[in-house]
Protein backbone atom coordinates (compact mmCIF):
# COMPACT_ATOMS: atom_id res chain seq x y z
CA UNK A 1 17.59 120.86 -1.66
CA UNK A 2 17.90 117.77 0.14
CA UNK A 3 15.26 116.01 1.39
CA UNK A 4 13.54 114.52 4.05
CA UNK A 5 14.78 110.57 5.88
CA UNK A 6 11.56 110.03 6.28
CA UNK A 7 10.17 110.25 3.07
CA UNK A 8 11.95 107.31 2.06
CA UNK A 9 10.00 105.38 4.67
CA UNK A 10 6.27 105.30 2.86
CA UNK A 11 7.99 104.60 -0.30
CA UNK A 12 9.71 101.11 1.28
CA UNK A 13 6.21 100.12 2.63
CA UNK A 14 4.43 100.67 -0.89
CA UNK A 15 7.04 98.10 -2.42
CA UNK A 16 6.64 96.03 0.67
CA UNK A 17 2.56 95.97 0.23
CA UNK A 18 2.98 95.29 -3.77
CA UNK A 19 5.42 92.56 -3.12
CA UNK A 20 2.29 90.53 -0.57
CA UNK A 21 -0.53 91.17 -2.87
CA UNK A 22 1.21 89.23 -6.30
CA UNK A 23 -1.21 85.72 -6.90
CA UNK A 24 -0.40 82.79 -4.91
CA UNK A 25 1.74 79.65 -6.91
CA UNK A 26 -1.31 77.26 -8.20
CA UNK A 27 -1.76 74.06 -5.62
CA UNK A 28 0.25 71.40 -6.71
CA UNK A 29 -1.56 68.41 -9.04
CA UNK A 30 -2.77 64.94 -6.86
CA UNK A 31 -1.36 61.69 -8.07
CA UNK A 32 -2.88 59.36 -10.26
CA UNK A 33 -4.39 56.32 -9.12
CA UNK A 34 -2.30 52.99 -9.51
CA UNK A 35 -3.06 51.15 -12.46
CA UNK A 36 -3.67 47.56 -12.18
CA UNK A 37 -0.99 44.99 -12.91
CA UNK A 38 -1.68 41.96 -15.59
CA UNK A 39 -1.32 38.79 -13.47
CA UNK A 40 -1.51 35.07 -14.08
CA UNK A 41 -3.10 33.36 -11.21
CA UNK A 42 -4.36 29.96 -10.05
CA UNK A 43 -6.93 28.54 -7.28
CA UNK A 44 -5.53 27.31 -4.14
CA UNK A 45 -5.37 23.43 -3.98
CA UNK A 46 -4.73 21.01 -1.06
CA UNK A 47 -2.80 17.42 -1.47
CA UNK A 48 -1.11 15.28 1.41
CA UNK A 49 2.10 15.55 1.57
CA UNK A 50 3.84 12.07 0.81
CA UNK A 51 6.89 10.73 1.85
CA UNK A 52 8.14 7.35 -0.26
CA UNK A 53 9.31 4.88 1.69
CA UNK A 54 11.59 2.21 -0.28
CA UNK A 55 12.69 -1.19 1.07
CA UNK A 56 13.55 -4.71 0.06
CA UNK A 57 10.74 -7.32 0.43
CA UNK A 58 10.71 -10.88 0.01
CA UNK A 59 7.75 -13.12 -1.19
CA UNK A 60 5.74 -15.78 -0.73
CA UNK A 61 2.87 -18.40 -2.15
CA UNK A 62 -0.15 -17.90 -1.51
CA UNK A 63 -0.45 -21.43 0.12
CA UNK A 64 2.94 -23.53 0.13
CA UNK A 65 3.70 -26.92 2.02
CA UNK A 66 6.65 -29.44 1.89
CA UNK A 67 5.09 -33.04 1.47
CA UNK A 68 6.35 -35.65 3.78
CA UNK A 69 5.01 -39.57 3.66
CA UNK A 70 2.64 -40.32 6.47
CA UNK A 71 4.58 -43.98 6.76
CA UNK A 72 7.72 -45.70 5.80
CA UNK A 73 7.72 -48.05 2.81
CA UNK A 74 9.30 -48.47 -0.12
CA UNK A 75 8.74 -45.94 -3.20
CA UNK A 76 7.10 -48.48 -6.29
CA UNK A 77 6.30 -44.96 -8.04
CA UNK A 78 6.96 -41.08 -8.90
CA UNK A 79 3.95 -39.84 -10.73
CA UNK A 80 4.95 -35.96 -11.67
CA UNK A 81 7.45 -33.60 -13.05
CA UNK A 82 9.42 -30.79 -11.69
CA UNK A 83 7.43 -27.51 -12.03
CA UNK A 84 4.64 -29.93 -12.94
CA UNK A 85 0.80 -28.24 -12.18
CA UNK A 86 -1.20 -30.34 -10.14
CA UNK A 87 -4.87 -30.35 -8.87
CA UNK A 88 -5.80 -31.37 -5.24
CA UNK A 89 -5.66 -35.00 -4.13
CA UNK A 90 -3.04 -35.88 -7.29
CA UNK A 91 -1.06 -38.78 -6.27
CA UNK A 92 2.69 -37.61 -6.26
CA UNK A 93 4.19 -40.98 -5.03
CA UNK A 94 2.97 -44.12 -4.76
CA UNK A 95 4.68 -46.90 -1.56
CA UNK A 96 4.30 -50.88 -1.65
CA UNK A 97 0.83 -51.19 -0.55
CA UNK A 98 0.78 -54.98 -0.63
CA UNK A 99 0.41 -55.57 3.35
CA UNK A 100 -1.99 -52.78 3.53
CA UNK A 101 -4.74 -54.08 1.32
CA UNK A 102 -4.25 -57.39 3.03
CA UNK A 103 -4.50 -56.09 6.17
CA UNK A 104 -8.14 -54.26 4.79
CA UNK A 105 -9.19 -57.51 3.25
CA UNK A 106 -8.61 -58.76 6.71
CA UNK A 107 -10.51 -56.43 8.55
CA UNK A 108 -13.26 -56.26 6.01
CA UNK A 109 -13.88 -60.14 7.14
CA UNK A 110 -13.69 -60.03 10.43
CA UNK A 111 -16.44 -56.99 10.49
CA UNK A 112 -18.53 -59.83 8.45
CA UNK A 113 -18.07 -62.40 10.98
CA UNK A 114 -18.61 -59.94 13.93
CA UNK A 115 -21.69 -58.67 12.49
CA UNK A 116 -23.35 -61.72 11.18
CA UNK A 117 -22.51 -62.92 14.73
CA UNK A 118 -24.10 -60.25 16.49
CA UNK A 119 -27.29 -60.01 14.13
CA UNK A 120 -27.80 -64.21 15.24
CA UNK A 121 -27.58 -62.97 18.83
CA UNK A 122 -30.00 -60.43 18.55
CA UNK A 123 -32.49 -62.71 17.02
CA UNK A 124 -32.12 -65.19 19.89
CA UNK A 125 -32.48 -62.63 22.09
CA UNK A 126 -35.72 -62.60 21.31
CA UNK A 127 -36.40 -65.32 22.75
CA UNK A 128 -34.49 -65.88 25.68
CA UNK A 129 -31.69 -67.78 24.45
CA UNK A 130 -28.92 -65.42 24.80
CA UNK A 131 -27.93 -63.55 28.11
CA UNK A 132 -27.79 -59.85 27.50
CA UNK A 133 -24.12 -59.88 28.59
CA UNK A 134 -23.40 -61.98 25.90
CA UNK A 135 -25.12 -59.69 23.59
CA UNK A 136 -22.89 -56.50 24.55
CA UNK A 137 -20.41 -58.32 24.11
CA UNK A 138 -21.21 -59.38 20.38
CA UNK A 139 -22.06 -55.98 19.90
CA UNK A 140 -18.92 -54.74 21.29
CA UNK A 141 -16.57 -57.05 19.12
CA UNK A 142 -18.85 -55.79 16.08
CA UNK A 143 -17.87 -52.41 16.29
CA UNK A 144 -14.25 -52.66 17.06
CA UNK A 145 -14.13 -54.71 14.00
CA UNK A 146 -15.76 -51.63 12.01
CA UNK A 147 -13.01 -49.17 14.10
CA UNK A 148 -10.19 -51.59 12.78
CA UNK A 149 -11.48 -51.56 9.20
CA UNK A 150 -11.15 -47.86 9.53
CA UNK A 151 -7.86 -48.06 10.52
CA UNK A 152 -6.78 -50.59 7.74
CA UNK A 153 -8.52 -48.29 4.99
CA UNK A 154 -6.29 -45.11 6.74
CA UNK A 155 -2.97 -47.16 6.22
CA UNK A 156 -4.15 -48.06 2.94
CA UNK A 157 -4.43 -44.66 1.83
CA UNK A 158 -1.38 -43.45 3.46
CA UNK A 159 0.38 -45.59 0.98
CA UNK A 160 -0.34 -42.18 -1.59
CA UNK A 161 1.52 -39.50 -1.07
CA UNK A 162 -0.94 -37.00 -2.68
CA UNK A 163 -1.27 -33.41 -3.49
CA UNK A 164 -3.05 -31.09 -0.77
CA UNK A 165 -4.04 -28.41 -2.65
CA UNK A 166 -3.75 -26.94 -6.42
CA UNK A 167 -0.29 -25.62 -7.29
CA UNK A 168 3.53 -26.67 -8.64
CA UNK A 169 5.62 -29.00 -7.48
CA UNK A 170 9.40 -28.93 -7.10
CA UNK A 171 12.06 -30.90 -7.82
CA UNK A 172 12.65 -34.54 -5.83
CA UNK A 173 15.01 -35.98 -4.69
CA UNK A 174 13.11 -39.70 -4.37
CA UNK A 175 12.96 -42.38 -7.17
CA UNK A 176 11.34 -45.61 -7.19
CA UNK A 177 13.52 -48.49 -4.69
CA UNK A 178 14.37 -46.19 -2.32
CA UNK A 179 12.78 -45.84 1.24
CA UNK A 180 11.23 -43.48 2.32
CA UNK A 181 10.01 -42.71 6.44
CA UNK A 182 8.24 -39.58 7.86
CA UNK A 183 11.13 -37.46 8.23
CA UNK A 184 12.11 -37.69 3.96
CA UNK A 185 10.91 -34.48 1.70
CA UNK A 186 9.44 -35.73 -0.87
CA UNK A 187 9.32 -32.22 -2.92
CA UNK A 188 7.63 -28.59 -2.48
CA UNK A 189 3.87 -27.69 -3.50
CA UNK A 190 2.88 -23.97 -4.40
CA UNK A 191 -0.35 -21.83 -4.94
CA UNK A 192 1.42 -19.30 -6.81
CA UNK A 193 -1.49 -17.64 -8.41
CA UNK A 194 -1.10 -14.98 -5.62
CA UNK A 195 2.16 -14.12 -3.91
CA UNK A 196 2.53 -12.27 -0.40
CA UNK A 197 5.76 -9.67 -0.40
CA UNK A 198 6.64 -8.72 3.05
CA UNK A 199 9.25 -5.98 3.47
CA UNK A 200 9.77 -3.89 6.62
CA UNK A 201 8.71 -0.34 6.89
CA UNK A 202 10.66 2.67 9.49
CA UNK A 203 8.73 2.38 12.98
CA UNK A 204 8.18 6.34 12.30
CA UNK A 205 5.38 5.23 9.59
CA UNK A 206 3.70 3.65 12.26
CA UNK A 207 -0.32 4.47 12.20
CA UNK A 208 0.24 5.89 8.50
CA UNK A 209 -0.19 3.02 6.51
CA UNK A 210 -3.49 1.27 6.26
CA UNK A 211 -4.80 -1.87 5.15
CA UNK A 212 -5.70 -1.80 1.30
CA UNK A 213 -3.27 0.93 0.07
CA UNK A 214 -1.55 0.41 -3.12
CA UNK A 215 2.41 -0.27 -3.07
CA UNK A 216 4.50 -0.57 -6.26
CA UNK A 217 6.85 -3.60 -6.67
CA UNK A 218 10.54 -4.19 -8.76
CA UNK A 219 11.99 -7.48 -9.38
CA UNK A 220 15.79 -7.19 -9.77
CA UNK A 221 15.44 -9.17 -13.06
CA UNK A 222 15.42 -6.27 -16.26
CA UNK A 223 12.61 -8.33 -18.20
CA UNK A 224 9.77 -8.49 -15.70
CA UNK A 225 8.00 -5.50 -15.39
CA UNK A 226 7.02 -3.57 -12.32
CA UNK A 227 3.58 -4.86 -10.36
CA UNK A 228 0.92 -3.36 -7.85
CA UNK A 229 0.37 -4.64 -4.78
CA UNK A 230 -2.17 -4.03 -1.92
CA UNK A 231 -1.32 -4.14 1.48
CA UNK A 232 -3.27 -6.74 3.30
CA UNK A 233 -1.16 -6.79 6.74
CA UNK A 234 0.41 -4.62 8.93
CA UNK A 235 2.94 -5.81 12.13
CA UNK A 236 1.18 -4.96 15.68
CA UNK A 237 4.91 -5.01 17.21
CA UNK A 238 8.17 -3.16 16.64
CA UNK A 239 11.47 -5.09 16.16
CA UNK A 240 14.01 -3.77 18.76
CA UNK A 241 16.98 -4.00 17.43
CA UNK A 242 16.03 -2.85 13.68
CA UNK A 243 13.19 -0.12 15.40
CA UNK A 244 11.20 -1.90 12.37
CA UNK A 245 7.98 -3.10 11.40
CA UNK A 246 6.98 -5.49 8.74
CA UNK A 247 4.18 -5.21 6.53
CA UNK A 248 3.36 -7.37 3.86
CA UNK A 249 1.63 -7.05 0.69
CA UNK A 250 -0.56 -9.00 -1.92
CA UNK A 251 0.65 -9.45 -5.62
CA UNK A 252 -1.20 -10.98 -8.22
CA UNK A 253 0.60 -13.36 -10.46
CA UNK A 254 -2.35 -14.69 -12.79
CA UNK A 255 0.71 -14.95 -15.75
CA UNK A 256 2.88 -17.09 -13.29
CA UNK A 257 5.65 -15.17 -14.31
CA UNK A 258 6.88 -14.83 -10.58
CA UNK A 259 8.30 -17.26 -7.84
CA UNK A 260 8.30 -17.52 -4.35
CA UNK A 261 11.50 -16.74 -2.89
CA UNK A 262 11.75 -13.59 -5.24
CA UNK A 263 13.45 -10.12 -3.54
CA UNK A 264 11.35 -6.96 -4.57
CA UNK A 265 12.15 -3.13 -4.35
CA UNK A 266 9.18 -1.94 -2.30
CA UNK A 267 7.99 1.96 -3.14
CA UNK A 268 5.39 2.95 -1.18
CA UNK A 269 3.68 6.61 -0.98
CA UNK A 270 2.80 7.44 2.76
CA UNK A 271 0.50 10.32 3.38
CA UNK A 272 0.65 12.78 5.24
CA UNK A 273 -1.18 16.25 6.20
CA UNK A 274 -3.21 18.28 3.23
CA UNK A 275 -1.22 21.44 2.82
CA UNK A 276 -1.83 23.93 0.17
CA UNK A 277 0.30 23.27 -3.46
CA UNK A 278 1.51 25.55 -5.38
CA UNK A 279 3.17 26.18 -8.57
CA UNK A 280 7.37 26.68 -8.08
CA UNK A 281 6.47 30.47 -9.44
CA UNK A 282 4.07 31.44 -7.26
CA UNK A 283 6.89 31.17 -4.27
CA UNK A 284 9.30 33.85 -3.58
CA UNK A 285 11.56 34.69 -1.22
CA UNK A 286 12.93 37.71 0.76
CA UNK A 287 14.60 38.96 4.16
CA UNK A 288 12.03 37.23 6.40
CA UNK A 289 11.60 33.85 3.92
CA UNK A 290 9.51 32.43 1.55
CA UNK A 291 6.24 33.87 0.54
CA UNK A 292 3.39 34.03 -1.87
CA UNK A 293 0.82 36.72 -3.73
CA UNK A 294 -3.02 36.33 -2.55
CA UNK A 295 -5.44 37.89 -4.33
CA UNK A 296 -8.20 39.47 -1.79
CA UNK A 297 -10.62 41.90 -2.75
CA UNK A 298 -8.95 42.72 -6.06
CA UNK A 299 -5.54 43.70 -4.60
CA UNK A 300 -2.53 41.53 -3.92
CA UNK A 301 -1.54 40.34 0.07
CA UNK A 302 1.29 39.22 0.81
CA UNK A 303 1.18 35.88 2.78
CA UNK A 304 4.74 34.36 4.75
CA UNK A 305 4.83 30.56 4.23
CA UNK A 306 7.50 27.61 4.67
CA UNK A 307 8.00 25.08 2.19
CA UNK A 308 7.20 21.49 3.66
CA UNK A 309 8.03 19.53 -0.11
CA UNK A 310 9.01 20.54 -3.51
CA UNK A 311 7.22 18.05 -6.10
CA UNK A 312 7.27 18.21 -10.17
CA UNK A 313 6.80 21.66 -10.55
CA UNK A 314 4.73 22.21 -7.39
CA UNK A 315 5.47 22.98 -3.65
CA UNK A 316 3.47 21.79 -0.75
CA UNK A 317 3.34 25.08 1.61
CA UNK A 318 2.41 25.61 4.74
CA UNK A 319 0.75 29.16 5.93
CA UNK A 320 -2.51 31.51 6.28
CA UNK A 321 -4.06 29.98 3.15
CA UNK A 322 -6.94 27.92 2.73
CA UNK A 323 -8.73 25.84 -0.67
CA UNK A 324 -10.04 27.92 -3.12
CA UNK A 325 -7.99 31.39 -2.80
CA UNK A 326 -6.53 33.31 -5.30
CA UNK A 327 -2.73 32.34 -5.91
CA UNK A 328 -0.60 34.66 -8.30
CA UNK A 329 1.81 32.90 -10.45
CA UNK A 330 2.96 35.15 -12.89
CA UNK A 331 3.61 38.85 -13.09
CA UNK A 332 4.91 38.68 -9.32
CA UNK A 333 7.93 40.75 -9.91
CA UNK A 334 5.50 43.89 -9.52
CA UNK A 335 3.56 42.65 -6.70
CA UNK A 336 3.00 45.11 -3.46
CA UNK A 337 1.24 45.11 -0.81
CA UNK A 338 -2.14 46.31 -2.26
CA UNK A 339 -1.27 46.31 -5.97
CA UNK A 340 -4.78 46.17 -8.20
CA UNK A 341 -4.34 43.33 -10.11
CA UNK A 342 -6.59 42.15 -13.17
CA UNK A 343 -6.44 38.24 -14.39
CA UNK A 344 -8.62 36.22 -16.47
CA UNK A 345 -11.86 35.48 -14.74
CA UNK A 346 -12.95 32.87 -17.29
CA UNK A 347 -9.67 31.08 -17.03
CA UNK A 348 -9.83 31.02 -12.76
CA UNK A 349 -13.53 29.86 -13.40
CA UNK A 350 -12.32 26.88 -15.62
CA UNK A 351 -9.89 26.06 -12.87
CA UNK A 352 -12.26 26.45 -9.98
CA UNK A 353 -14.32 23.62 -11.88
CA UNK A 354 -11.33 21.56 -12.22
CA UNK A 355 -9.87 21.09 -8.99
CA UNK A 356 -11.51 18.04 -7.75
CA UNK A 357 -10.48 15.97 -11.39
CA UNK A 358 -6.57 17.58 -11.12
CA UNK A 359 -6.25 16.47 -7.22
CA UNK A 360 -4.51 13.34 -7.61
CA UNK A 361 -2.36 11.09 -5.92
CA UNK A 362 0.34 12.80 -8.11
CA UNK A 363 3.55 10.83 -8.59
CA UNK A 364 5.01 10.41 -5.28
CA UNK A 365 6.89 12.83 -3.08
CA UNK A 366 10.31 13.37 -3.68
CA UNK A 367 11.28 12.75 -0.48
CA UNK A 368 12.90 8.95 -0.26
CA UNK A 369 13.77 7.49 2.70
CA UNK A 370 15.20 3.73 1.79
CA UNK A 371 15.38 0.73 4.34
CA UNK A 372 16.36 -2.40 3.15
């Protein structure tokens, strides 16, 4: 018997109906949240960014003078030493005073006989006995006598050559016979207790350097060490031709152990804008350029910077950042952009209290720009 097509038909739609109503596939599981990443971090300092300048300076005494003879005579004595220390009014050379203290003896007596003169006049004045005219007169030839006593006791005293203020003397060239005039160096005289250096400095610098900031200071010679100095003045004009400007500084030399006339190496530290400074591992770099890890709210940011100068171990950057954030410097390699990051809060807290004591005026940029 065969049977019916459409029999078969109910028979599909059972199977069709059993096949719907199996259980649905379970929902698949959510994803864990991120775990935090161990990081190393640091607080966010700012420092100037320096630029040393390096030139060749020159000094000078504090006070220095070439002695000359008022007057010509002849030279009877040499009273000091080469490099000899000597004290103000010192008598360095001595001229043939002979006519001089005549010429004072002379005036001395005619100021006697001009005053005793004028004194009898006055007292016959009195009187009637002398005309006035004749007593301004008297009176006149009394005080010129007292001008030209004056005079005689200058000449008399030019016949010293003396010291004009405390320092060294040089070598001479004058011994006793010989004649001197005006116009014949006797020798040098130095204050060298303090010695001015003045170099000149790149016209760009101009306006950074102030009165009072410290340079360092080289002789070429291997067995004096390096000084301080402070700089005391500062050029108001620009050389044309060398687009210059000089500045000079003060060096003490309490141990004499420097001259004037010495050449120095001249370092000095110019400061700039504060930028943030951070440690060399804290900066990476990718497609778009260098960059660092902030730390906000827990998570890392990523924060673009450029590098303005690389120092010991440090690099003066310049971006979105400002003192006291949160700088990563370790663990960076598995930074993202909102990464959870844990550090050690005690540590930061440490360095937070630090900051002021560890901002220092470090040791100089290592940028060099050298002038001589």
């Amino acid at each position: 018997m065969i049977r019916p097509r459409t029999a078969i038909i109910p028979a599909l739609a059972l199977a069709l109906l059993g096949a719907c109503s199996k259980a649905p596939d379970p929902a698949p599981s959510r994803p864990a949240a991120q775990a935090a990443v161990s990081v190393i971090v640091e607080p966010l300092q700012l420092e100037p960014a320096r630029t040393r300048v390096e030139a060749v300076g020159t000094s000078r005494a504090r006070l220095s003078a070439e002695i000359y003879p008022a007057t010509s005579g002849e030279v009877v004595a040499v009273d000091f030493e080469p490099g000899q220390r000597v004290k103000a009014g010192d008598v360095l050379v001595e001229l043939d005073r002979r006519e001089e203290e005549l010429a004072l003896r002379l005036a001395r007596l005619r100021l006697e006989d001009a005053e005793r003169l004028y004194d009898r006049y006055v007292r016959s004045s009195q009187s009637g006995a002398v005309l006035p005219t004749v007593l301004d007169e008297a009176r006149t030839a009394a005080e010129t006598a007292r001008v030209e006593l004056e005079q005689a006791e200058i000449a008399l005293a030019y016949r010293n050559v003396k010291a004009v203020f405390d320092g060294y003397v040089g070598s001479t060239e004058v011994d006793p016979g010989d004649r001197v005039n005006p116009n014949t160096l006797i020798t040098t005289l130095d204050d060298r207790s303090t010695l001015f250096v003045s170099f000149d400095i790149p016209e760009a610098f101009i306006g950074e350097l102030a009165i009072g900031e410290k340079v360092d200071l080289e002789t070429w010679s291997v067995t004096l060490p390096a000084v301080t100095g402070e700089i005391v003045d500062i050029g108001s004009r620009i050389d044309p031709r060398k687009r210059t400007f000089v500045a000079r500084a003060r060096v003490s030399n309490a141990n004499d152990t420097l001259r004037p006339g010495m050449s120095f190496r001249v370092r000095v530290d110019v400061e700039g804008e504060l930028y943030p400074v951070i440690a060399e591992t804290g900066v990476q770099w990718g497609a778009d350029g260098a960059y660092v890890w902030s730390i906000v709210d827990g998570t890392a940011r990523r924060v673009p910077v450029e590098i303005v100068q690389r120092r010991q171990g440090r690099v003066l950057v310049d971006g979105a950042l400002q003192s006291g954030d949160i700088i990563v410097v370790e663990g960076i390699q598995f930074m993202r952009d909102g990464t959870p990051v844990r550090y050690d809060q005690a540590r930061l807290v440490r360095q937070q209290k630090t900051i002021s004591a560890t901002v220092t005026a470090g040791a100089g940029g290592d940028d060099a720009a050298s002038f001589d």
